[in-house]
Protein backbone atom coordinates (compact mmCIF):
# COMPACT_ATOMS: atom_id res chain seq x y z
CA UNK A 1 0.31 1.06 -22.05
CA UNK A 2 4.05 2.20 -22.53
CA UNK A 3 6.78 -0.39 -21.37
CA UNK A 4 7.59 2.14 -18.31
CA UNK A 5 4.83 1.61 -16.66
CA UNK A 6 5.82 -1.95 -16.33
CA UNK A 7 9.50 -1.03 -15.46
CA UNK A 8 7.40 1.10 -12.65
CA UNK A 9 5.39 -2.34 -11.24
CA UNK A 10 8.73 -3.93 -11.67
CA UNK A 11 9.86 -2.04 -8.71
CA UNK A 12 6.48 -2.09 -7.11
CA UNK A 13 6.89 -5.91 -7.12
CA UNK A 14 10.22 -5.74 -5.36
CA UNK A 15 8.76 -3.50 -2.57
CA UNK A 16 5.61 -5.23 -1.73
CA UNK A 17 7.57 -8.48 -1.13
CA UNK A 18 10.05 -7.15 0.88
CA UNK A 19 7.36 -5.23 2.90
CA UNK A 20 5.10 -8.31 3.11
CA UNK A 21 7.53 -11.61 3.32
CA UNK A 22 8.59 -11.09 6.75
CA UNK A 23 5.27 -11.86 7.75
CA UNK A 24 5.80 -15.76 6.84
CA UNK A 25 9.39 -15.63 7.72
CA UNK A 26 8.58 -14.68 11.80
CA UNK A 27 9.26 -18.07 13.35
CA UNK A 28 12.74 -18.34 11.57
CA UNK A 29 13.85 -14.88 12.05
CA UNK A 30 13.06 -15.44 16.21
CA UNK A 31 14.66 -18.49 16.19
CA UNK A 32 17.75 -17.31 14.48
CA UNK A 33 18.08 -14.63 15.91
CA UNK A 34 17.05 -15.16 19.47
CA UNK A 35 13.78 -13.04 20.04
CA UNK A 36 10.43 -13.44 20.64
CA UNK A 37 7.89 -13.88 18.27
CA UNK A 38 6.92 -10.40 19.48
CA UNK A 39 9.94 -8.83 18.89
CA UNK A 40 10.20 -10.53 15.51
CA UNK A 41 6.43 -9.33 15.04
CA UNK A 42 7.44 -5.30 15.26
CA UNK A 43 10.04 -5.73 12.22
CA UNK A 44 6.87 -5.27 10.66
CA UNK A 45 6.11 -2.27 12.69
CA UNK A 46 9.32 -0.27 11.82
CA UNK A 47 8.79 -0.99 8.33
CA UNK A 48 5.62 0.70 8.48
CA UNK A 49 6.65 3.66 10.88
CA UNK A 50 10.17 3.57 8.10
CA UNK A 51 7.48 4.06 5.27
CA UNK A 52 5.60 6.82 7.19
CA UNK A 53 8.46 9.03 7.56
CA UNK A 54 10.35 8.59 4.67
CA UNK A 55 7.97 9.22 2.04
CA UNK A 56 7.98 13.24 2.82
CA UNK A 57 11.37 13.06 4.01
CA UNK A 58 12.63 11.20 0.76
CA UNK A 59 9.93 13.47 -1.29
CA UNK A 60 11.15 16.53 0.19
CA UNK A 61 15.08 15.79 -0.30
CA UNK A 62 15.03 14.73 -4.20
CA UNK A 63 12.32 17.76 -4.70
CA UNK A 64 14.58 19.24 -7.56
CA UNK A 65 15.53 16.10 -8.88
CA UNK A 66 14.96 14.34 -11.99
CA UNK A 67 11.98 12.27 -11.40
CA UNK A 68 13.87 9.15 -13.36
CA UNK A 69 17.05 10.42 -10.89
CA UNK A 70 14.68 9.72 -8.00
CA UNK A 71 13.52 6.34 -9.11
CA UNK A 72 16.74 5.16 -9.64
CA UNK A 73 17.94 6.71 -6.46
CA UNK A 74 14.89 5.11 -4.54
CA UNK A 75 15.86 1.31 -5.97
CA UNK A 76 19.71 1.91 -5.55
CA UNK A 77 18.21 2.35 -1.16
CA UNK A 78 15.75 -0.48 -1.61
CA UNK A 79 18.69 -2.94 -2.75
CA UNK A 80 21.34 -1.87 -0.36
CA UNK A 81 18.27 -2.10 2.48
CA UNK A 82 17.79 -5.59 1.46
CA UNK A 83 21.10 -6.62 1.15
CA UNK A 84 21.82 -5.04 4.59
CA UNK A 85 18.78 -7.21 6.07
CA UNK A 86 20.49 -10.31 4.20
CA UNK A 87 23.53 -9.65 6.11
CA UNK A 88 22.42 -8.58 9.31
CA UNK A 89 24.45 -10.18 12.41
CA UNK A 90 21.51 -9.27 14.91
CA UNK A 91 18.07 -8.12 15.53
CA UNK A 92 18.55 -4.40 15.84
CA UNK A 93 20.58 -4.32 12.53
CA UNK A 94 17.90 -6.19 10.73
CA UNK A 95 15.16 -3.67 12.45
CA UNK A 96 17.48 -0.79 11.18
CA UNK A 97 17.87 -2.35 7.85
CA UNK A 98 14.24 -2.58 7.17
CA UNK A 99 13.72 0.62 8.00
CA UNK A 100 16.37 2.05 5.94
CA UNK A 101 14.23 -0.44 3.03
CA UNK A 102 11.25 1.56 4.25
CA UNK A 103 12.53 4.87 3.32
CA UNK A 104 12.27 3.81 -0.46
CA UNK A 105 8.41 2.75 -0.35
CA UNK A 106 6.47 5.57 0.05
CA UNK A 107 8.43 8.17 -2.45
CA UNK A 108 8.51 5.37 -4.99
CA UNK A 109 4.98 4.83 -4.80
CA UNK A 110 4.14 8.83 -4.94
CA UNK A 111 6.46 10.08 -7.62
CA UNK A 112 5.75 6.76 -9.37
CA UNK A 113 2.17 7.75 -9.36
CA UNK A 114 3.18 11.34 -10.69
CA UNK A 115 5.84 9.67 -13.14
CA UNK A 116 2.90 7.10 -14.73
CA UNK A 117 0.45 9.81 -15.26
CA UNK A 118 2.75 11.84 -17.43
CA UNK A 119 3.24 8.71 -19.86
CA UNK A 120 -0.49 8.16 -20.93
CA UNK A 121 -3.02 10.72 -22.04
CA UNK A 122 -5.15 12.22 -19.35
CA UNK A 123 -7.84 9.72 -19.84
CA UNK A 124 -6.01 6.59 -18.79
CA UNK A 125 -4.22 8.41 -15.53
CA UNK A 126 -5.73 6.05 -13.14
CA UNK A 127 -5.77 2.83 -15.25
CA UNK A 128 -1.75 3.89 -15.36
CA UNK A 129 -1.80 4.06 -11.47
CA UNK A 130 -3.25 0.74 -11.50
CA UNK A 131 -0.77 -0.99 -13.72
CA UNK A 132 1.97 0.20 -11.51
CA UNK A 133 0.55 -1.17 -8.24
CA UNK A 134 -0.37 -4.56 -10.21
CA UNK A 135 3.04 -5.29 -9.37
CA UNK A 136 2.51 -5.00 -5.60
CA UNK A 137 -0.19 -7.07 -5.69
CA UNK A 138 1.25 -9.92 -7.99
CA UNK A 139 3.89 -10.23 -5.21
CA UNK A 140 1.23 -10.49 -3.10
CA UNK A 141 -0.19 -13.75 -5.17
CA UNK A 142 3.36 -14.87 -6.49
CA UNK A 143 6.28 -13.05 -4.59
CA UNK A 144 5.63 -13.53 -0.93
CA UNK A 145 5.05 -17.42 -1.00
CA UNK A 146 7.72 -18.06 -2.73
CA UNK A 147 9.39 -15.78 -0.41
CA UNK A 148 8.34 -17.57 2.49
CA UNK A 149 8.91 -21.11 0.56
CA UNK A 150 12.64 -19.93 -0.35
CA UNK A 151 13.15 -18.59 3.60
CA UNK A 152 11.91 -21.64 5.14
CA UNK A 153 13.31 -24.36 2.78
CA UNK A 154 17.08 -22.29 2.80
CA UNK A 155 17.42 -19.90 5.68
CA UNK A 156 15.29 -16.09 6.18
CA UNK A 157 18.24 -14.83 4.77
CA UNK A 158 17.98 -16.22 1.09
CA UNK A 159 14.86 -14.71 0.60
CA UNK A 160 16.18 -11.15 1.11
CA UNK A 161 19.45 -12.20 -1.15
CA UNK A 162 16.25 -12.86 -3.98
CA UNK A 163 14.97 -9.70 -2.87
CA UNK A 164 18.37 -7.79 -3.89
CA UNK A 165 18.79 -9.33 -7.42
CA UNK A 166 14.98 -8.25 -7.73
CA UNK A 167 16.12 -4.73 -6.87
CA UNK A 168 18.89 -4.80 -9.62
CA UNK A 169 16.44 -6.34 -12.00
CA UNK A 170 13.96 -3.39 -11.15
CA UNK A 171 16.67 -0.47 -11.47
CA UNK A 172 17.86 -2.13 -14.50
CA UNK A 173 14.40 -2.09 -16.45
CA UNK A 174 13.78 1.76 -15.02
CA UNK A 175 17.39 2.61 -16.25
CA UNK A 176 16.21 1.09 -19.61
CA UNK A 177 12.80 1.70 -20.05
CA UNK A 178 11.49 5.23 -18.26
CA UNK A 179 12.12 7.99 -20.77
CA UNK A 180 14.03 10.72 -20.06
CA UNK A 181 11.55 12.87 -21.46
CA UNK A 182 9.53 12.54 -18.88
CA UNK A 183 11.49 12.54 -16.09
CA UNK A 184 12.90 16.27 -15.44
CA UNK A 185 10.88 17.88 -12.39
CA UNK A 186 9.72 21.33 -13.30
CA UNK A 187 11.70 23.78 -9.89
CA UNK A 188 10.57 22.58 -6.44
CA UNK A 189 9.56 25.45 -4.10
CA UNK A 190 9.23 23.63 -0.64
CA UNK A 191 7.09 26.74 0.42
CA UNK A 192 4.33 26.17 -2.26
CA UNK A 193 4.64 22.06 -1.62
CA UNK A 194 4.11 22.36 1.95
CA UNK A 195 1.36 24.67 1.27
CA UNK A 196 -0.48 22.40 -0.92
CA UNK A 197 -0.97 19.71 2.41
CA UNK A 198 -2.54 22.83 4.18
CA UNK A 199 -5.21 22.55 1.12
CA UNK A 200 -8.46 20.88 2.95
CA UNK A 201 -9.49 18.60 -0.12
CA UNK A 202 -5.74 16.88 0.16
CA UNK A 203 -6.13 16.55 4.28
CA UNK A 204 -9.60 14.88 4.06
CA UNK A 205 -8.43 12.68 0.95
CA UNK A 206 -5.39 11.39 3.03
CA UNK A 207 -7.58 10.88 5.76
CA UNK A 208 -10.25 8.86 3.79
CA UNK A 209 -7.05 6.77 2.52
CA UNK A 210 -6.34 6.41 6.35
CA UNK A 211 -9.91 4.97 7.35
CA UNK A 212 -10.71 3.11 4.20
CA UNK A 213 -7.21 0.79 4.93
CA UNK A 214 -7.26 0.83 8.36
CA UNK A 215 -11.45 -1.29 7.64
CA UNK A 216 -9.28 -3.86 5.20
CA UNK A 217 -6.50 -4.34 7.59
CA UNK A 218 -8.86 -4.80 10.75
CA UNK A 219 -9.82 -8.08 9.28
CA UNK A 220 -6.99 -9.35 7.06
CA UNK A 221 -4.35 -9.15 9.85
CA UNK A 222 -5.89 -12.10 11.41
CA UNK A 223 -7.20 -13.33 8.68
CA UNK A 224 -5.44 -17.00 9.31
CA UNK A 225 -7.20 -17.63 12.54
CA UNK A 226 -10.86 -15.92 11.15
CA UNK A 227 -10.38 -18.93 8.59
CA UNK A 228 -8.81 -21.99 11.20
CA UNK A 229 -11.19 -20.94 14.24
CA UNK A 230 -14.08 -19.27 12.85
CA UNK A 231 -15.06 -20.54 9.19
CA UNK A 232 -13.04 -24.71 9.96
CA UNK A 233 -10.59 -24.61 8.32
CA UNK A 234 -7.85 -26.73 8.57
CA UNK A 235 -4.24 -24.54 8.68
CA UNK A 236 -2.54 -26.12 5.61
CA UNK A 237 -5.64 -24.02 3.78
CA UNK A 238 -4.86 -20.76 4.96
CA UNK A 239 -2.12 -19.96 2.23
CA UNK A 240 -4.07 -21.67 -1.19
CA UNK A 241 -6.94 -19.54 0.07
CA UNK A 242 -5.10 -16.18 0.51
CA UNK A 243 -4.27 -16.82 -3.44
CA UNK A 244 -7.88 -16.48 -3.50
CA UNK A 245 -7.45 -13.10 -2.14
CA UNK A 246 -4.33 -12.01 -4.25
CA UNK A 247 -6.26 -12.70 -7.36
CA UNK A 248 -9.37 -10.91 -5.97
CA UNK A 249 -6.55 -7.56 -5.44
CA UNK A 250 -5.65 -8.02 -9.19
CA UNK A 251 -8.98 -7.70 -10.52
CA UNK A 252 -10.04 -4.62 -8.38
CA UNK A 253 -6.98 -3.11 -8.79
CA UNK A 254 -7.69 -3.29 -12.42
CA UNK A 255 -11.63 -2.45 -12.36
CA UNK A 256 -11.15 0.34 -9.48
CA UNK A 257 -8.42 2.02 -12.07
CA UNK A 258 -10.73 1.62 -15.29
CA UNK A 259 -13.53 3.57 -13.27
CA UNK A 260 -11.66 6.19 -11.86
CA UNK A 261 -10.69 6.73 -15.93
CA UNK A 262 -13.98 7.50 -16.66
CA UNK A 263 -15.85 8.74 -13.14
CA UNK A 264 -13.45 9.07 -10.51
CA UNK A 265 -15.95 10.65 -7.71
CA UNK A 266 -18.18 7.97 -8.17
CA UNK A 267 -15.40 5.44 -8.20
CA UNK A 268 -13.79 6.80 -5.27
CA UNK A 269 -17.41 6.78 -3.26
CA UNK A 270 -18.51 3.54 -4.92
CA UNK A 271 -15.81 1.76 -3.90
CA UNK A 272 -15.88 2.62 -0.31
CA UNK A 273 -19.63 1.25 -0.26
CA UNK A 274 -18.75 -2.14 -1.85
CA UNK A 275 -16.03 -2.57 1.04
CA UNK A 276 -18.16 -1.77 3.63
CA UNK A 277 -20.56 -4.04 2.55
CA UNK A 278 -18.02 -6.89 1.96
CA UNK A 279 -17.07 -6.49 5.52
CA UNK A 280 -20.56 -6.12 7.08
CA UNK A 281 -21.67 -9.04 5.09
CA UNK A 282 -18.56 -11.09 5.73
CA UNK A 283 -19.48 -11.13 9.19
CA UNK A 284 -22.40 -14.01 8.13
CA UNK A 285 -20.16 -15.45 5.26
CA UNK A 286 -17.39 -16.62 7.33
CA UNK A 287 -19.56 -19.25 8.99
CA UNK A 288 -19.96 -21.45 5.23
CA UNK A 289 -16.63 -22.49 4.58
CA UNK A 290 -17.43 -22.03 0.49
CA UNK A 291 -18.68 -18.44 1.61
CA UNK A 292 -15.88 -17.94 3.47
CA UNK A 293 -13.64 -17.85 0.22
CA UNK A 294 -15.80 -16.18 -1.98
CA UNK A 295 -15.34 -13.79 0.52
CA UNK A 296 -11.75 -13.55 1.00
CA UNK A 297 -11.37 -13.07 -3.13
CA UNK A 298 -14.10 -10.44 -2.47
CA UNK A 299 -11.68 -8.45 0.08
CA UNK A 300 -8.81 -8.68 -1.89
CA UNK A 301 -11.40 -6.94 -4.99
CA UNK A 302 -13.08 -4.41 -3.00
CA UNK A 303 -9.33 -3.46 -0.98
CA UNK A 304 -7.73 -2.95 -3.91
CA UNK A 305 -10.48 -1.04 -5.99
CA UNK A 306 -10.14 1.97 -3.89
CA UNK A 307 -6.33 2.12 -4.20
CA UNK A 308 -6.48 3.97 -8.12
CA UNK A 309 -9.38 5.80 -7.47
CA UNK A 310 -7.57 7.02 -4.08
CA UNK A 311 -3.99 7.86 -5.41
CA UNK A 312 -5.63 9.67 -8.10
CA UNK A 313 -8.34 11.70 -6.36
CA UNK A 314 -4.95 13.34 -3.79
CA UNK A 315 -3.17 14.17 -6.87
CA UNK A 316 -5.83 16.26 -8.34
CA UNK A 317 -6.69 17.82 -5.37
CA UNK A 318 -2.76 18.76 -5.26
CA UNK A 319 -2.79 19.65 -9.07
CA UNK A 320 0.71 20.94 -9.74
CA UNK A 321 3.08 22.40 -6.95
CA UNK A 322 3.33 19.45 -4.13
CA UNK A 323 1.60 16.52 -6.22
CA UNK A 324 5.07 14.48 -5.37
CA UNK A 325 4.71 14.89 -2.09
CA UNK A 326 0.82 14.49 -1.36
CA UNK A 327 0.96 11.90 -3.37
CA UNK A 328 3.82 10.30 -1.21
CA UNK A 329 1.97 11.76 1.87
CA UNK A 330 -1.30 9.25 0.64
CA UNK A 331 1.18 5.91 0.04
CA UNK A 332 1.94 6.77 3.44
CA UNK A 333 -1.59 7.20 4.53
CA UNK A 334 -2.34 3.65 3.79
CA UNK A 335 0.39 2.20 5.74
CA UNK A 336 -0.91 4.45 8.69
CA UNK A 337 -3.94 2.69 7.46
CA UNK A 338 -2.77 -1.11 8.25
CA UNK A 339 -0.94 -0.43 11.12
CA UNK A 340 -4.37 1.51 12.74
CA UNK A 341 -6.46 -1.23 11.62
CA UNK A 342 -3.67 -4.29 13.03
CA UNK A 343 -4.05 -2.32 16.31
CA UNK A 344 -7.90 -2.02 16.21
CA UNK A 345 -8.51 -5.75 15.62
CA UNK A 346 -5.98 -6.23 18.56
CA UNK A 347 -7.53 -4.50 20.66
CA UNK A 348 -11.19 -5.89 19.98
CA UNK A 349 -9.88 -9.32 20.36
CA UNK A 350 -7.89 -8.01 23.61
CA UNK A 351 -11.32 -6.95 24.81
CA UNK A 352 -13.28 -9.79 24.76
CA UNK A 353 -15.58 -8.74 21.46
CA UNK A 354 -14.36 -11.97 19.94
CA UNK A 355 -12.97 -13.03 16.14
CA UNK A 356 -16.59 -12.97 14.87
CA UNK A 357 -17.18 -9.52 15.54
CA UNK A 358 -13.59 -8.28 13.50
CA UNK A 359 -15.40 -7.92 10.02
CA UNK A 360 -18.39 -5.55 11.38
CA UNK A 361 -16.15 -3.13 13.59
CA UNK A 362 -14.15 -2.90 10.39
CA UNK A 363 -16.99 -2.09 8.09
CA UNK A 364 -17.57 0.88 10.33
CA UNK A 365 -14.28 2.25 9.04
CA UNK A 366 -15.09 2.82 5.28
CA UNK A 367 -18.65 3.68 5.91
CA UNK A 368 -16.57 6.55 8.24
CA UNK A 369 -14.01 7.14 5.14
CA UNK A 370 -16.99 7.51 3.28
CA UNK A 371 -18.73 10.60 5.57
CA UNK A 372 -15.27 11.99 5.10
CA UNK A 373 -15.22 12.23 1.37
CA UNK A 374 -18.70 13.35 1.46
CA UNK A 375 -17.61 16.75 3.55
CA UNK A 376 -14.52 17.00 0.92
CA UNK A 377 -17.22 17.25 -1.72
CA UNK A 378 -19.12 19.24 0.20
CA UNK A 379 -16.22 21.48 0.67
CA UNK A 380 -15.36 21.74 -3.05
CA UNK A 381 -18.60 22.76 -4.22
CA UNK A 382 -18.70 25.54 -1.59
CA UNK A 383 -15.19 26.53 -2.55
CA UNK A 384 -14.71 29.52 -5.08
CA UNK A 385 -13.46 28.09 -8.59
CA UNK A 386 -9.67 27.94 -9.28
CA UNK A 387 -9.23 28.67 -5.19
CA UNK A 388 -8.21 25.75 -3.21
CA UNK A 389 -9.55 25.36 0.31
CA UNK A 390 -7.53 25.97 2.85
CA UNK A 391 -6.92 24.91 6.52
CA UNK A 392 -7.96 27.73 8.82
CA UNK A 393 -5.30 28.41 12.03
């Protein structure tokens, strides 16, 4: 694999601890701060609603740019974001700050995605995909507890100063590393890139990306109590087991991206399967306390597996004029996805349905993603060759 692809998870380590960090950091941001844990709790919110409209707002602005222009551009906004949350006097300048962080996710994510399938040959596109996002999850496994550790030991602000040297390390190596060769942008025409999300095969795949995430994030929102109240354990355990988990994301990440090289319809299908069974089965599992971590490294794998396959099957369904920006549209689809599923496993714990019955309401979700890339296919093969389907008004 070239050594851009690893300048690209570079960045993609950056971003997934800023955008996951806060989580262990809640208690000292409220206190600091003077909010509730609420309040605190929503930080986590904007980032997600910052991620959902800046990826086609971002996508759309840099359209004609360079595509190494845009990297760079998209780092320069994640470190000033972080160093604005490192500095921020109050809550509504931190919630600002994160959001102007946000902005930088989703368009790094989709025109990294474009970027790393222009470096390899067309058989290793999603195995490239992969290796980017590898760097989201190692922060996952490596980043975000040392995060948290680095927060809690020195202040919630030392862990976003880390955070900005990581985002000069990252536009450093991208500076260094991505070719110029393969960053110019052939002419954007906003017209024919809008047109493109019109295309039904690119709507449905966003919307599988939607239901397939919102299924993993029903469950691993509350995935600390599931393990103190539900499978025994004690709370100390919590964080050794979600390294369970974080290696489990590595390995699918990696397996879901090899398929996709070779079969990426099956991949894309077979993937949504082995979640939904994970979470239907996990439902038994988290009674047996060895089960019960099996099963969170089993998450992490069969999360993570449809990630590659995903990303990929949205660019090919946008195949040339608006890949940037469907494929920015999807990173944004999945944080649509977490914050639907957060709100689902709210409300049936809100509603009396209990912890216990989190992981089979979820599996409902992929097995639903699934019916939806089933009447994709369908779609395509009723389609006229070379003529992409269209949404009717």
């Amino acid at each position: 694999m070239p050594l851009a692809l690893y300048a690209l998870a570079a960045g993609a380590f950056g971003i997934g601890v800023t955008e996951f960090v806060i989580m262990g950091l809640l208690i000292d941001v409220s206190k600091d701060l003077g909010v509730s844990i609420s309040a605190a709790g929503q930080l986590i919110s904007g980032y997600a609603l910052g991620v959902v409209i800046g990826a086609p707002l971002l996508t759309i602005a840099t359209g004609n740019w360079p595509r190494k222009t845009v990297l760079l551009a998209l780092m320069a906004i994640f470190t000033i974001g972080n160093l604005a949350c490192a500095l921020a006097p109050d809550y509504w300048t931190l919630m600002g700050a994160r959001i102007i962080t946000a902005f930088a996710h989703g368009t790094f994510f989709g025109v990294g995605s474009v970027v790393a399938t222009g470096l390899v040959a067309p058989n290793r596109k999603a195995s490239a995909i992969a290796l980017m996002f590898t760097g989201l999850t190692i922060a996952n496994i490596l980043g975000v507890p040392f995060g948290t550790w680095l927060g809690q030991a020195f202040g919630w602000r030392a862990t976003f100063w880390a955070v900005t040297a990581v985002g000069l390390a990252a536009f450093a190596v991208i500076l260094a590393l991505v070719p110029r060769g393969h960053a110019a942008l052939e002419k954007s025409d906003l017209r024919a890139d809008l047109a493109v999300l019109r295309r039904t095969p690119v709507l449905l795949g966003l919307a599988t990306t939607v239901l397939g995430y919102a299924g993993v994030f029903a469950v691993f929102t509350y995935i600390a109590p599931l393990l103190t109240e539900i499978s025994g354990f004690r709370e100390a355990a919590v964080s050794p087991i979600l390294l369970v988990f974080g290696g489990g994301l590595i390995a699918g990440n990696l397996a879901g991206g090899k398929v996709a090289d070779r079969w990426l319809v099956p991949a894309v299908l077979g993937s949504l399967v082995v979640l939904a069974l994970v979470l239907a089965t996990m439902s038994f599992a988290i009674h047996s306390q060895v089960m019960a971590v099996i099963y969170v490294g089993l998450l992490g794998a069969a999360a993570f597996a449809t990630v590659a396959p995903l990303q990929m099957w949205v660019l090919e369904k946008a195949q040339g004029a608006g890949q940037s920006l469907a494929s920015s549209f999807n990173i944004a689809a999945f944080n649509l996805g977490n914050a639907a599923g957060a709100w689902l496993g709210g409300t049936v714990i809100a509603h009396g349905l209990g912890l216990g019955s989190l992981t089979w309401v979820a599996a409902l979700l992929p097995l639903a993603a699934l019916a939806v890339a089933g009447l994709a296919l369908r779609l395509d093969r009723g389609t006229t060759s070379g003529a992409p389907a269209t949404v009717r008004s």
